[in-house]
N, C-alpha and C. Protein backbone atom coordinates (compact mmCIF):
# COMPACT_ATOMS: atom_id res chain seq x y z
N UNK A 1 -171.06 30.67 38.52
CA UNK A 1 -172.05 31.52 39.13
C UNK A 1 -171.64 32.98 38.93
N UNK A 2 -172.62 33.81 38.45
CA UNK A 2 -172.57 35.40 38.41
C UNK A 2 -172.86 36.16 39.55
N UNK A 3 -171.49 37.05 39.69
CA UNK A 3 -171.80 37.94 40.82
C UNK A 3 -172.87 39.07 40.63
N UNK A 4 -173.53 39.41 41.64
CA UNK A 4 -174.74 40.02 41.21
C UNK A 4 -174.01 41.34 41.44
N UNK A 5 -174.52 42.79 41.05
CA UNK A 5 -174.05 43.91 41.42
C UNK A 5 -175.30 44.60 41.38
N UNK A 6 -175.09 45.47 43.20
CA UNK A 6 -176.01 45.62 44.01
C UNK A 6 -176.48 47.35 42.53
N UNK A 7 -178.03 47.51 42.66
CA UNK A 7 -178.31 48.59 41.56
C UNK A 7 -177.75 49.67 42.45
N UNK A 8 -177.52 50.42 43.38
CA UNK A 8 -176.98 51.50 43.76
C UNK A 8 -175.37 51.25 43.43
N UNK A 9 -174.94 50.67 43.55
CA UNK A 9 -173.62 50.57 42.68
C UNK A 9 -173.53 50.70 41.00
N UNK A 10 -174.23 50.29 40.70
CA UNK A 10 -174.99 50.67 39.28
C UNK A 10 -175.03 52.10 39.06
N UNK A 11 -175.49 52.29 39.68
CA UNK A 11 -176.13 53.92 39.38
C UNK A 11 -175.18 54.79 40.14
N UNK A 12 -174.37 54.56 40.85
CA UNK A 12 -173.56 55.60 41.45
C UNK A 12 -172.22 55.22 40.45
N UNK A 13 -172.09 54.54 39.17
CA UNK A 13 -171.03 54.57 38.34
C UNK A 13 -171.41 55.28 37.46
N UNK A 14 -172.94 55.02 36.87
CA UNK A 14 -173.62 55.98 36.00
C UNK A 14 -173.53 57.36 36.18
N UNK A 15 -173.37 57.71 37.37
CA UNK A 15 -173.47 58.87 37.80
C UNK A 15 -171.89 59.87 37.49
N UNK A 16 -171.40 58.93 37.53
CA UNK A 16 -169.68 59.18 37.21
C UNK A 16 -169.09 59.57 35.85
N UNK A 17 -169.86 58.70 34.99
CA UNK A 17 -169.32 58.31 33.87
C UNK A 17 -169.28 59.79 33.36
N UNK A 18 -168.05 59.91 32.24
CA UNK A 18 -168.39 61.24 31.52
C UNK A 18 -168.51 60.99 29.87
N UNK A 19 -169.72 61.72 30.00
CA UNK A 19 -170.74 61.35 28.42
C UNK A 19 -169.82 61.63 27.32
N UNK A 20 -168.59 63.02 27.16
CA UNK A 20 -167.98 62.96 26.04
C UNK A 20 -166.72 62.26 26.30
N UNK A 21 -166.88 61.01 26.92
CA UNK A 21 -165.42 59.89 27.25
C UNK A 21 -165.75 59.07 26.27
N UNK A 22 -166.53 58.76 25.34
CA UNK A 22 -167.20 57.14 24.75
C UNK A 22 -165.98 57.24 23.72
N UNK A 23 -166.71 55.83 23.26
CA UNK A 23 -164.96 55.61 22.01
C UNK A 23 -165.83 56.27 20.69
N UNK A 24 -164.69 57.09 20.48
CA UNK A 24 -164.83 57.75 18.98
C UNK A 24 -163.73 57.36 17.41
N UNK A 25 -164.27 56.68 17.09
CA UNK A 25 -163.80 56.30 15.47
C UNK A 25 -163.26 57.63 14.41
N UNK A 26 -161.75 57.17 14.84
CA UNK A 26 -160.79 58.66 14.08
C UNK A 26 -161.81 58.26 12.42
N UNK A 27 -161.57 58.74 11.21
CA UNK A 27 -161.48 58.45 9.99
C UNK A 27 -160.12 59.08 9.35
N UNK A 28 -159.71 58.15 8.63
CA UNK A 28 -158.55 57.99 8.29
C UNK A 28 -158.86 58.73 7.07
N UNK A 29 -157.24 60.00 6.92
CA UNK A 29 -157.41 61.02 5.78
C UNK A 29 -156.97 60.23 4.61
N UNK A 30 -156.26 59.10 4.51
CA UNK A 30 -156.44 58.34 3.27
C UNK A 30 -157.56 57.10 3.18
N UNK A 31 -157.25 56.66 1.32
CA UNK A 31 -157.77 55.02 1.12
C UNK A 31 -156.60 54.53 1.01
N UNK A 32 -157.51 53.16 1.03
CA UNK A 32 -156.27 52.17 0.59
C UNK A 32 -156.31 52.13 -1.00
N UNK A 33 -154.74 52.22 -1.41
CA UNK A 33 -154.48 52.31 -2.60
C UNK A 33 -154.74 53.98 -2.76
N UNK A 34 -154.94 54.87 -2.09
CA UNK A 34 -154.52 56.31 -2.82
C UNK A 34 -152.81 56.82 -2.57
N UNK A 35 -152.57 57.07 -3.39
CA UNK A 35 -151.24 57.45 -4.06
C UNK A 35 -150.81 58.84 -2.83
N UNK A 36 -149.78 58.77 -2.02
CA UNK A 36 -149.31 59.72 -1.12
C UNK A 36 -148.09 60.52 -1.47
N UNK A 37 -147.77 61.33 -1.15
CA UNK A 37 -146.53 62.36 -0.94
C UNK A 37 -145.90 62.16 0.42
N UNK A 38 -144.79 61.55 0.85
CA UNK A 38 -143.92 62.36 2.00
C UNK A 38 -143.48 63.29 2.05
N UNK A 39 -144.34 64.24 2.66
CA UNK A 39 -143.82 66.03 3.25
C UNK A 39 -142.55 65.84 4.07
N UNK A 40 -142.51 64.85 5.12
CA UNK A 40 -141.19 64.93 5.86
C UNK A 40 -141.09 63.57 5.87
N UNK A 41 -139.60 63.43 7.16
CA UNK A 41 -138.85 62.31 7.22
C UNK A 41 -137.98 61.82 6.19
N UNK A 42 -137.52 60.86 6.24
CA UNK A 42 -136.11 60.18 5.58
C UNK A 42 -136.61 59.96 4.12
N UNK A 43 -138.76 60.31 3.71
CA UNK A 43 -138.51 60.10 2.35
C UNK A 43 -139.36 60.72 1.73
N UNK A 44 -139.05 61.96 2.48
CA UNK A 44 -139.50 63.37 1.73
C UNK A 44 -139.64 63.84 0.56
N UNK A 45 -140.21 63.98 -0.37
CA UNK A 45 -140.45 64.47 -1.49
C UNK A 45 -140.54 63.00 -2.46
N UNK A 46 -140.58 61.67 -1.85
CA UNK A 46 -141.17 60.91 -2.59
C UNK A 46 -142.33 60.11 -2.64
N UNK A 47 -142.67 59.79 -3.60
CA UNK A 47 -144.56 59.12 -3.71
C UNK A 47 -144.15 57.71 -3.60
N UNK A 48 -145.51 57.59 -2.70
CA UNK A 48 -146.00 56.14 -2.49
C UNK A 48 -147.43 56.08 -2.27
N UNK A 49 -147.92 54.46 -1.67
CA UNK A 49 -149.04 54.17 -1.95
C UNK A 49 -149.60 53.63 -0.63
N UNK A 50 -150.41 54.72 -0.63
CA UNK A 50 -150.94 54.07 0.94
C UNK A 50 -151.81 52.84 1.08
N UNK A 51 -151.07 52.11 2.26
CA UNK A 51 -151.98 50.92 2.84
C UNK A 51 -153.31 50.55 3.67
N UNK A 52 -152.31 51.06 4.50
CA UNK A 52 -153.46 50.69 5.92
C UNK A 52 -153.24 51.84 6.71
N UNK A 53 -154.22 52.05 8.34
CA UNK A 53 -153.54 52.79 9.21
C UNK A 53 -152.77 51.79 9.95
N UNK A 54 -152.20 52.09 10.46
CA UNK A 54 -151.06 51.12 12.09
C UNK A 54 -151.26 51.59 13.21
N UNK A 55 -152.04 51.87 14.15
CA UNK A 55 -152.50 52.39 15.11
C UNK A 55 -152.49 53.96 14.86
N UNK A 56 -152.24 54.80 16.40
CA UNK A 56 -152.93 55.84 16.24
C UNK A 56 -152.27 57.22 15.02
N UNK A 57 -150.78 56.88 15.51
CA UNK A 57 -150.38 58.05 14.85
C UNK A 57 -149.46 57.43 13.00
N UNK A 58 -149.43 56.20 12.98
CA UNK A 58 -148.75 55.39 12.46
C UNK A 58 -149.46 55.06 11.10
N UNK A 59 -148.99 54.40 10.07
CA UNK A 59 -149.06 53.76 8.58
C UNK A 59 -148.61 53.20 7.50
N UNK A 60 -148.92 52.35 6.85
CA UNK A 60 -147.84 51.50 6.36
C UNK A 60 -148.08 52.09 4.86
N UNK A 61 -147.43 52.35 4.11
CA UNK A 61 -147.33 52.71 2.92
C UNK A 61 -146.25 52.07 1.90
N UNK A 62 -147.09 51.81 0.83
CA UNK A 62 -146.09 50.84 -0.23
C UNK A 62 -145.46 51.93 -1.25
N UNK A 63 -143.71 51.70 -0.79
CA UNK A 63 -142.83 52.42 -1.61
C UNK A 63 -142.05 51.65 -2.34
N UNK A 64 -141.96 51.97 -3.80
CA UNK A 64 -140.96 51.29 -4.80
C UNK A 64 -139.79 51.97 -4.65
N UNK A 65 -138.36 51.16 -4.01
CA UNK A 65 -137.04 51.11 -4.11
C UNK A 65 -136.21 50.45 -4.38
N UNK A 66 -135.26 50.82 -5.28
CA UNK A 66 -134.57 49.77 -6.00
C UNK A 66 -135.12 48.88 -6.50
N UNK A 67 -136.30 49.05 -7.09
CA UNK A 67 -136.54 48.00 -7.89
C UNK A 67 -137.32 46.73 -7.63
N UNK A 68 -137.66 47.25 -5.72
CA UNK A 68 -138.64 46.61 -5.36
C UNK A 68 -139.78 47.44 -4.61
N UNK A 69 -140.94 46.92 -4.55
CA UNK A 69 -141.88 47.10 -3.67
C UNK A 69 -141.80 46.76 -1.60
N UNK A 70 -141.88 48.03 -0.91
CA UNK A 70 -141.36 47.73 0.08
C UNK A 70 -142.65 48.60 1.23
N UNK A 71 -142.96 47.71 2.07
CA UNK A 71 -144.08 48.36 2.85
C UNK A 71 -143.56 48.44 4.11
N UNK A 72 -143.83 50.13 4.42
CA UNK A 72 -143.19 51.16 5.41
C UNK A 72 -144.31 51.65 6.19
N UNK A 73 -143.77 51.49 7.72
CA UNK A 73 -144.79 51.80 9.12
C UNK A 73 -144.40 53.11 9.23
N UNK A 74 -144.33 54.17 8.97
CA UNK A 74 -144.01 55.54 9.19
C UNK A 74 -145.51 56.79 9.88
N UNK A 75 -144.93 57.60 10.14
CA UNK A 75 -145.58 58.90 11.10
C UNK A 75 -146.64 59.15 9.52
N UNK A 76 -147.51 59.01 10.60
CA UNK A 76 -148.80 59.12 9.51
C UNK A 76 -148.85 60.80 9.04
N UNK A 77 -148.17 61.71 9.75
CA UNK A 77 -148.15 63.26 9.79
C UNK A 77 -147.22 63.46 8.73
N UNK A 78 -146.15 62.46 8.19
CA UNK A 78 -145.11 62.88 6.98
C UNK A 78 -145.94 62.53 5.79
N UNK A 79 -147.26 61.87 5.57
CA UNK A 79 -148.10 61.86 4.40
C UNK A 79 -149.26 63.06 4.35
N UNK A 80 -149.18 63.39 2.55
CA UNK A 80 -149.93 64.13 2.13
C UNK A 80 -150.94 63.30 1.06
N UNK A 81 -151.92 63.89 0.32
CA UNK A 81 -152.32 63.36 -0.77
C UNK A 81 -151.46 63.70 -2.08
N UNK A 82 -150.67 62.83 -2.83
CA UNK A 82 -150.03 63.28 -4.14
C UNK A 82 -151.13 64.13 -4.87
N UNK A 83 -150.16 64.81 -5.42
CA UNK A 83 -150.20 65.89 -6.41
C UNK A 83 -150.05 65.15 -7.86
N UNK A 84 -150.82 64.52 -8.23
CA UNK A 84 -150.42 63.67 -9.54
C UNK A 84 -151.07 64.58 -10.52
């Protein structure tokens, strides 16, 4: 059974709500598969390949080391767009 909710309760939440609170969809400054620069952190001045985002501030980017392919959750703020 559904609890009913009385309309003045309704409307006295409406009344509350604040209009620029709604969910807003960041867009992400890369694609997947565009080629990045690390400006900072532990791998600064080398290129990789961006993945995905990882939540808000976060991203996984595919870096070749040693000879392998290795996918890294790092500060989405140490990527640039390469300079190729």
């Amino acid at each position: 059974m559904l609890a009913r909710i009385p309309e003045t309760v309704v409307e006295a939440l409406r009344q509350r709500e604040d209009p620029g609170a709604g969910i807003c969809a960041r867009v992400s400054p890369f694609r997947h598969g565009e080629a990045v620069e690390f400006r900072a952190g532990p791998f600064a001045g080398l290129n990789g390949v961006f993945d995905m985002e990882a939540g808000e501030e976060r991203a996984f980017v595919l870096l070749e080391w040693l000879g392998k392919v290795n996918r890294l959750k790092v500060n989405r703020d140490w990527l640039v767009p390469a300079a190729y």
